[in-house]
N, C-alpha and C. Protein backbone atom coordinates (compact mmCIF):
# COMPACT_ATOMS: atom_id res chain seq x y z
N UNK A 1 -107.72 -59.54 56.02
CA UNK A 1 -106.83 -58.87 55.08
C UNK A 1 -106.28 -57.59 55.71
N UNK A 2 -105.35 -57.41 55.45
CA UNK A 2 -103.88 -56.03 55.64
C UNK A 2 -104.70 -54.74 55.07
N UNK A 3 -105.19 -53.94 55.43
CA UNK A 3 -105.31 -52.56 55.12
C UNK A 3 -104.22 -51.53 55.00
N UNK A 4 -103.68 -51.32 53.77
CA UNK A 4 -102.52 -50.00 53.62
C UNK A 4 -102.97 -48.82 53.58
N UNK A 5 -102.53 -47.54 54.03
CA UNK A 5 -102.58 -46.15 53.44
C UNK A 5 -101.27 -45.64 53.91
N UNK A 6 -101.19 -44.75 52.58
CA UNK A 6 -99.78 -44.38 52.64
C UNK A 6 -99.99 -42.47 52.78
N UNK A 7 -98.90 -41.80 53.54
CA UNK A 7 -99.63 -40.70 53.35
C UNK A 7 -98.41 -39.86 53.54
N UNK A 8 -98.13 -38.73 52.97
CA UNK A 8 -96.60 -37.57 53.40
C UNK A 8 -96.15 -37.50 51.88
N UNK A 9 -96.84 -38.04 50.93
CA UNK A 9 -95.67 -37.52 49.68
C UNK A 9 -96.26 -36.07 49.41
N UNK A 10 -94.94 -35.42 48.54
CA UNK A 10 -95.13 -34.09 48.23
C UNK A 10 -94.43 -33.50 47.13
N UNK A 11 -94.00 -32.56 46.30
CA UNK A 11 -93.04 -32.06 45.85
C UNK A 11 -92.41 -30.89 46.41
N UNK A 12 -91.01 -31.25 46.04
CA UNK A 12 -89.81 -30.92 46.60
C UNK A 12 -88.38 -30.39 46.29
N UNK A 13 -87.65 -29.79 46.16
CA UNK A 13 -86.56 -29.60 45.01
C UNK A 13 -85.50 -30.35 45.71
N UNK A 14 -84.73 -30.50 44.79
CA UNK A 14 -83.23 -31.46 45.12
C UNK A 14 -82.89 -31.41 46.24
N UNK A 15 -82.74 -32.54 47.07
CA UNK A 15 -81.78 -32.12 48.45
C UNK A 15 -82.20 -31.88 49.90
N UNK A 16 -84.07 -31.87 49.56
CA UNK A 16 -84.82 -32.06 51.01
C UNK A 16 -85.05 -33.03 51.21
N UNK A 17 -86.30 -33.28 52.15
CA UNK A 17 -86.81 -34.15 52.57
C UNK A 17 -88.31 -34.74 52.55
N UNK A 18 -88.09 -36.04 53.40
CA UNK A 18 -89.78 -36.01 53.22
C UNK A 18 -90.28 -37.36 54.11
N UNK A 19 -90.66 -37.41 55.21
CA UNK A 19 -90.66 -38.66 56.11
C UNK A 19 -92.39 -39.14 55.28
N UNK A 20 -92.57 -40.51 54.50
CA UNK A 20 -93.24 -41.18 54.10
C UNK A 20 -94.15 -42.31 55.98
N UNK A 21 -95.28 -41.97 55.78
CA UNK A 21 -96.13 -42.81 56.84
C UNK A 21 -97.08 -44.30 55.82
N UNK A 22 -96.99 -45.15 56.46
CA UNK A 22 -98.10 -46.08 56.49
C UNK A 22 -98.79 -46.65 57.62
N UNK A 23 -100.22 -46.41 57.33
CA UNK A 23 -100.91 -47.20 58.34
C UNK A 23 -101.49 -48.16 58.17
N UNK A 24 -101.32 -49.57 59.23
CA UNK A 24 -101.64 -50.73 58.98
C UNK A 24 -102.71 -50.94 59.66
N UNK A 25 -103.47 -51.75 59.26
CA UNK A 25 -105.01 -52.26 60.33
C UNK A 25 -105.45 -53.31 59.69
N UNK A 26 -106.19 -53.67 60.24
CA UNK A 26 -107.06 -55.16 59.75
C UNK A 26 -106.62 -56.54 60.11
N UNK A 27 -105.44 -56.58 60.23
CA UNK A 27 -104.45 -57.68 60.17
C UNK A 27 -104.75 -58.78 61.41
N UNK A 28 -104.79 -59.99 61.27
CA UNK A 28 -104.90 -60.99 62.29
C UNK A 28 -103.81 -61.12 63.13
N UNK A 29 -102.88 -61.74 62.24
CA UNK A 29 -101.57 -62.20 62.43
C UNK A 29 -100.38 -60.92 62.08
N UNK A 30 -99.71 -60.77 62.91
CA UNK A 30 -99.13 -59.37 62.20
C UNK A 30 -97.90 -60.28 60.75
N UNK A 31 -97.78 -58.78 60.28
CA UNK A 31 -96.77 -59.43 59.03
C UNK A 31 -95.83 -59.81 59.87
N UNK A 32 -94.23 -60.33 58.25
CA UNK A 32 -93.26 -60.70 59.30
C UNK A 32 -92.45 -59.44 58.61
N UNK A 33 -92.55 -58.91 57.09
CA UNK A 33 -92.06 -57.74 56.70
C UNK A 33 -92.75 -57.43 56.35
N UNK A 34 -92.53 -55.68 56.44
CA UNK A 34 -92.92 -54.61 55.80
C UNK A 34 -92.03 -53.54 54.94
N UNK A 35 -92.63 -53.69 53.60
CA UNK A 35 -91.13 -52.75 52.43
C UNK A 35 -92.21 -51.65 51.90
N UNK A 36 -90.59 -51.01 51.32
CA UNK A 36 -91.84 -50.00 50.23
C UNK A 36 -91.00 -50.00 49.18
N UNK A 37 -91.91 -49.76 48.47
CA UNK A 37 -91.86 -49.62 46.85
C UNK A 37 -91.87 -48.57 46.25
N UNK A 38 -91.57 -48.61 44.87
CA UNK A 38 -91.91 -47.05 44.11
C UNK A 38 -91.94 -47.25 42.88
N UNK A 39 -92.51 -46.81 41.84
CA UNK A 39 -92.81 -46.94 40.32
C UNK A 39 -92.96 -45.44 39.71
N UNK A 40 -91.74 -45.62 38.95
CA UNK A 40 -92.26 -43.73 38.32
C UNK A 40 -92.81 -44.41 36.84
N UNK A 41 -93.21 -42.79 36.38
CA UNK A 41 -94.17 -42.96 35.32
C UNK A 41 -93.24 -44.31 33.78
N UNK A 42 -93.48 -44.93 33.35
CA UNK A 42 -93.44 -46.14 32.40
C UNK A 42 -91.93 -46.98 32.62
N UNK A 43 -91.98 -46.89 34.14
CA UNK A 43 -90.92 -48.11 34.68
C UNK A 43 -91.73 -49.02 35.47
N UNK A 44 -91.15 -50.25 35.81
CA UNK A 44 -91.80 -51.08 36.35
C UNK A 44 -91.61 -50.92 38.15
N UNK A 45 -92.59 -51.77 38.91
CA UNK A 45 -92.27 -51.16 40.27
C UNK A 45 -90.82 -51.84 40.98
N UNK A 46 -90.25 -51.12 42.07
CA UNK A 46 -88.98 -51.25 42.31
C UNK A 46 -89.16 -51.12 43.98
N UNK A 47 -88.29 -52.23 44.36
CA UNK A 47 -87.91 -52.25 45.93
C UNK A 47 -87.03 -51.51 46.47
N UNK A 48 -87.55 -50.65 47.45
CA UNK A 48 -86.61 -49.59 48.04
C UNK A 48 -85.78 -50.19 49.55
N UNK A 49 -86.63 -50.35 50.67
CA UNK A 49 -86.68 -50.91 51.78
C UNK A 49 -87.39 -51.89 52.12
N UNK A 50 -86.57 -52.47 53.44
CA UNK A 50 -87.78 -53.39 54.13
C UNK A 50 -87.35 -53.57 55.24
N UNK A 51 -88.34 -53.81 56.46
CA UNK A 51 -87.50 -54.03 57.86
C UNK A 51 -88.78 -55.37 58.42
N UNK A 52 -87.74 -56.04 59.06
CA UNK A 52 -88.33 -57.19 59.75
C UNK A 52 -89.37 -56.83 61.29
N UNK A 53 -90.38 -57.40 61.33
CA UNK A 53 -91.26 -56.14 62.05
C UNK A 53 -91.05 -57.19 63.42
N UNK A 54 -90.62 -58.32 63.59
CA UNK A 54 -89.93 -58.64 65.11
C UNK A 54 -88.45 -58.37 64.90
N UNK A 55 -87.78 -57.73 65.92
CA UNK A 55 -86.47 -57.47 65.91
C UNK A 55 -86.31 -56.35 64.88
N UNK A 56 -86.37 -55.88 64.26
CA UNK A 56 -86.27 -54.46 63.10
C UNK A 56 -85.22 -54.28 62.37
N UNK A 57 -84.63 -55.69 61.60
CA UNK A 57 -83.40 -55.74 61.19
C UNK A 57 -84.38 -54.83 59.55
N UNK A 58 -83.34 -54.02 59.04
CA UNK A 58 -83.72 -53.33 58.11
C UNK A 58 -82.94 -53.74 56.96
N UNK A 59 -83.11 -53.70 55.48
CA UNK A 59 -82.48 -53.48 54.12
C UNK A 59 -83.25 -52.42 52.82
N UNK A 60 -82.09 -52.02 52.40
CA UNK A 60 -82.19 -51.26 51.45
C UNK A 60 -81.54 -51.70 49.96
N UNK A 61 -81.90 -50.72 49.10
CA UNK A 61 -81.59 -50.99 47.97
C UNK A 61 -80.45 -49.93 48.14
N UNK A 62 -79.25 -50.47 47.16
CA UNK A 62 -78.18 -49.62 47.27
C UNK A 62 -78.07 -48.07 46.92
N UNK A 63 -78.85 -47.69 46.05
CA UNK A 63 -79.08 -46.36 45.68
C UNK A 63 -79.56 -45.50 46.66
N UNK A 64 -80.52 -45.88 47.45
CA UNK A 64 -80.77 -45.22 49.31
C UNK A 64 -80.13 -45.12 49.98
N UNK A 65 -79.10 -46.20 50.62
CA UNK A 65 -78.17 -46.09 51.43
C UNK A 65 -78.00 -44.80 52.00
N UNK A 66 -77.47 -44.90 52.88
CA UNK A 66 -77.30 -43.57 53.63
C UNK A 66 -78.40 -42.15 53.49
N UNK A 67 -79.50 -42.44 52.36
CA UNK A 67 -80.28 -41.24 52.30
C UNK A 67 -81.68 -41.33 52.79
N UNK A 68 -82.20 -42.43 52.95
CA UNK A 68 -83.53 -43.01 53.54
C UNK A 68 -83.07 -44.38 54.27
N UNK A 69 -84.11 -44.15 55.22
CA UNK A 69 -84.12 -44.85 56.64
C UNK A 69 -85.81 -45.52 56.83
N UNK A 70 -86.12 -46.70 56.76
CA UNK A 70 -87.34 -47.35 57.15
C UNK A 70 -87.38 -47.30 58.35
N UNK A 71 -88.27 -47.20 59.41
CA UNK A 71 -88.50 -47.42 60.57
C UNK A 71 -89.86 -48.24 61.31
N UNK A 72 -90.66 -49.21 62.31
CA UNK A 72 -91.86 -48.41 62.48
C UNK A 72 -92.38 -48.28 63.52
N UNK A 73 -93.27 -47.76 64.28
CA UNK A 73 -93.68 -47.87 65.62
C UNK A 73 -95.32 -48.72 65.79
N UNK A 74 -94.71 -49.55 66.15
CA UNK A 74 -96.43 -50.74 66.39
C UNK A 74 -97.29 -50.40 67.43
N UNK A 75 -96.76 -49.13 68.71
CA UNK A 75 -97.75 -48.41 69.16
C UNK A 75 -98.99 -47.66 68.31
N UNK A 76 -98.14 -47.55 67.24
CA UNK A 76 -99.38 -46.35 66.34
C UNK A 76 -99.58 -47.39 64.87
N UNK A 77 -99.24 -48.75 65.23
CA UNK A 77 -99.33 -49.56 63.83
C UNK A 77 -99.00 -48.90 62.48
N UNK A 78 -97.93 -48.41 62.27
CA UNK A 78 -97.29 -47.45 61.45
C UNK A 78 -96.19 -47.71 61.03
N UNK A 79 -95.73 -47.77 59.75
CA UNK A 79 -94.65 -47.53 58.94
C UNK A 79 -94.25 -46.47 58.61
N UNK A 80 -92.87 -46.02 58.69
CA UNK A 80 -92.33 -44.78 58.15
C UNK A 80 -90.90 -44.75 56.94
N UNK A 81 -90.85 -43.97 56.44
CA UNK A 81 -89.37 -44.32 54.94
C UNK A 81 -89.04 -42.46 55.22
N UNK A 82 -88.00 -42.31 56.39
CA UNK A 82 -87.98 -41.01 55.94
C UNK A 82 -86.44 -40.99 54.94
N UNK A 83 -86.91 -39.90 54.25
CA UNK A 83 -86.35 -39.91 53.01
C UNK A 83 -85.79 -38.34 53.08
N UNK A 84 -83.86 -38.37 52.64
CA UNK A 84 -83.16 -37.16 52.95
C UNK A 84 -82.22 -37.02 51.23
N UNK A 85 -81.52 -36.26 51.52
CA UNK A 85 -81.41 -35.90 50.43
C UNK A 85 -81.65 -36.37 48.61
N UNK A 86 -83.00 -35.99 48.77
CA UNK A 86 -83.98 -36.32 47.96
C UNK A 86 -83.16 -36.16 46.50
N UNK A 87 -83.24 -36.75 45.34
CA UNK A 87 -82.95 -36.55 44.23
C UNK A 87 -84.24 -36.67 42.98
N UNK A 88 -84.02 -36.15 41.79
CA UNK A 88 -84.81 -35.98 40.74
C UNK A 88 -85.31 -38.20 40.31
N UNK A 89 -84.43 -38.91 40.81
CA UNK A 89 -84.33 -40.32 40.11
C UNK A 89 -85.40 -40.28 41.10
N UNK A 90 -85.22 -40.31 42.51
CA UNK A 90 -86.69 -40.49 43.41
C UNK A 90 -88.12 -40.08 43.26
N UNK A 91 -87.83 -39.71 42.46
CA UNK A 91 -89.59 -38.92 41.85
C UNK A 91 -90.21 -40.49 41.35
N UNK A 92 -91.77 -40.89 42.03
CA UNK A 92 -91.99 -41.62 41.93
C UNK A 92 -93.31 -41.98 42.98
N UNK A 93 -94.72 -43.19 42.25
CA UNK A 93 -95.21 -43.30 43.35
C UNK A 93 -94.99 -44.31 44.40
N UNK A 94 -94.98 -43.86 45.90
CA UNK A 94 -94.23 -44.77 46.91
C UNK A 94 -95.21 -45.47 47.59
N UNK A 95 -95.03 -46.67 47.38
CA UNK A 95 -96.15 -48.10 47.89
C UNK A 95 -95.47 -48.89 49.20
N UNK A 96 -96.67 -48.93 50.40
CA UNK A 96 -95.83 -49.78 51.24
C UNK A 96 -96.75 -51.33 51.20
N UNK A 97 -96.27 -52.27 51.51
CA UNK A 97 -96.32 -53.46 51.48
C UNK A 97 -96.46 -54.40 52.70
N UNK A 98 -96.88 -55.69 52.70
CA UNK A 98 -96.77 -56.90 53.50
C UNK A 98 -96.58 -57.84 53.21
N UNK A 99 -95.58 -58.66 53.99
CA UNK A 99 -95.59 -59.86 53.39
C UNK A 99 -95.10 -60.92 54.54
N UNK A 100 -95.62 -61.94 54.75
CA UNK A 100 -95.49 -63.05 55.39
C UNK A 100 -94.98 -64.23 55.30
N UNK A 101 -94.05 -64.02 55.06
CA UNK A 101 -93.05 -64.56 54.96
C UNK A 101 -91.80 -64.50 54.98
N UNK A 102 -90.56 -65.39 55.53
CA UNK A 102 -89.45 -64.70 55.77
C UNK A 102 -88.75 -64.04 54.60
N UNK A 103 -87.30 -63.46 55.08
CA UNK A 103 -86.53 -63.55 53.93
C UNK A 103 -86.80 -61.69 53.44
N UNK A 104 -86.91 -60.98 54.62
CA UNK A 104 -87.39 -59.35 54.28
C UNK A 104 -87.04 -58.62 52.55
N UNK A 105 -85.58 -59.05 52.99
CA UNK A 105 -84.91 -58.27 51.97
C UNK A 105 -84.81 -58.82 50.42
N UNK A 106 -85.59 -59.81 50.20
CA UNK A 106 -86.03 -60.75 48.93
C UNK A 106 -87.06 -59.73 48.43
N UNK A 107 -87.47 -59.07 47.71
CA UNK A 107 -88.81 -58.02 46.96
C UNK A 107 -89.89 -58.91 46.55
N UNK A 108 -90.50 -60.82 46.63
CA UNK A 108 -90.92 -61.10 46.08
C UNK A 108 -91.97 -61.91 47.27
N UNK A 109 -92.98 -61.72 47.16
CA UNK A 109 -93.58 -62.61 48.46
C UNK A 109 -94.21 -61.22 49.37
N UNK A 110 -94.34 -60.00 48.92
CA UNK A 110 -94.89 -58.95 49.38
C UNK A 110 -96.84 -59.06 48.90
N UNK A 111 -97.76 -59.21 49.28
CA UNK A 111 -98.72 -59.74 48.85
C UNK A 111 -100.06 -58.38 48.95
N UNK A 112 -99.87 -57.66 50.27
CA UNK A 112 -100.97 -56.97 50.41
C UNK A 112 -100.06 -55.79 50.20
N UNK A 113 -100.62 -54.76 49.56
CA UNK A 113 -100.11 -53.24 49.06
C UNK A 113 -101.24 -52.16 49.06
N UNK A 114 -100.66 -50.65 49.77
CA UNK A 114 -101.47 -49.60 50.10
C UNK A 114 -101.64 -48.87 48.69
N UNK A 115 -102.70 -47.73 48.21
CA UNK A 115 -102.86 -47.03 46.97
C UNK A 115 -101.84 -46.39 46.76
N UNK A 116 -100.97 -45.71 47.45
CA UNK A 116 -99.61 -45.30 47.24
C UNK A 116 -99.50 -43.34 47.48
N UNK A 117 -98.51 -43.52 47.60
CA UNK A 117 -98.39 -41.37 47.91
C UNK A 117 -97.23 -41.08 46.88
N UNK A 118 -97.87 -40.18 45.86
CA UNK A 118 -96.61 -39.20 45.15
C UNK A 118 -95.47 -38.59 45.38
N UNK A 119 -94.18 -38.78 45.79
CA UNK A 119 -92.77 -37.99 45.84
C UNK A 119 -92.66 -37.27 44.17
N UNK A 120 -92.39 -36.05 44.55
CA UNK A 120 -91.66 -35.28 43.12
C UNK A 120 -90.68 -34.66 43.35
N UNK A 121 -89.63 -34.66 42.79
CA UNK A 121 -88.42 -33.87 42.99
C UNK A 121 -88.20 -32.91 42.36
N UNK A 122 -87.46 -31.72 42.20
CA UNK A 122 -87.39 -31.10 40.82
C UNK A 122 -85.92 -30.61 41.13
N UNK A 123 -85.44 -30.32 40.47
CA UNK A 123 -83.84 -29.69 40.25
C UNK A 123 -83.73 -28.26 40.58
């Protein structure tokens, strides 16, 4: 089994930043994606990113675009979501994921998930 930890959330006021880490271990077979997620308080959870971990083709959800960037480096078995001009809607906890199977940018088929790190925004 996939071991997650997620670690870099913080609070923040409108308009900074905040580069999000995950570290992966345990894993036999590596995934084929890795996304992250986020759930604020009494919404359901929501797909932000995901990048294909051979070749690093990436997708986002349209509301990110241009403001967060997935990346990861498999020297340090690590995921990263750095995240730029932060807004109050981004407040939320941010979950990264695995999933094995194709099809990255599909949100459904993500199976193993880390405890998650807090983003807060404030105005």
């Amino acid at each position: 089994q996939v071991q997650l930890v997620e670690s870099g959330g913080d609070s923040v006021q409108a308009g900074g930043s905040l580069r999000l880490s995950c570290e992966v271990s345990g894993y036999t077979a590596s995934p084929y994606c890795m996304g992250w997620f986020r759930q604020a308080p009494g919404k359901g959870r929501e797909w932000v990113a995901s990048i294909k971990t051979a070749g690093g083709s990436t997708y986002y959800i349209d509301s990110v675009k241009g403001r967060f960037a997935i990346s990861q480096d498999n020297a340090k078995n690590t995921l990263y979501l750095q995240m730029n001009s932060l807004k109050p809607e981004d407040t939320a906890m941010y979950y990264c994921a695995a999933k094995f199977r194709v099809a990255c940018f599909n949100p459904e088929g993500y199976n193993d998930w880390g405890r998650g790190t807090q983003v807060t925004v404030s105005s």
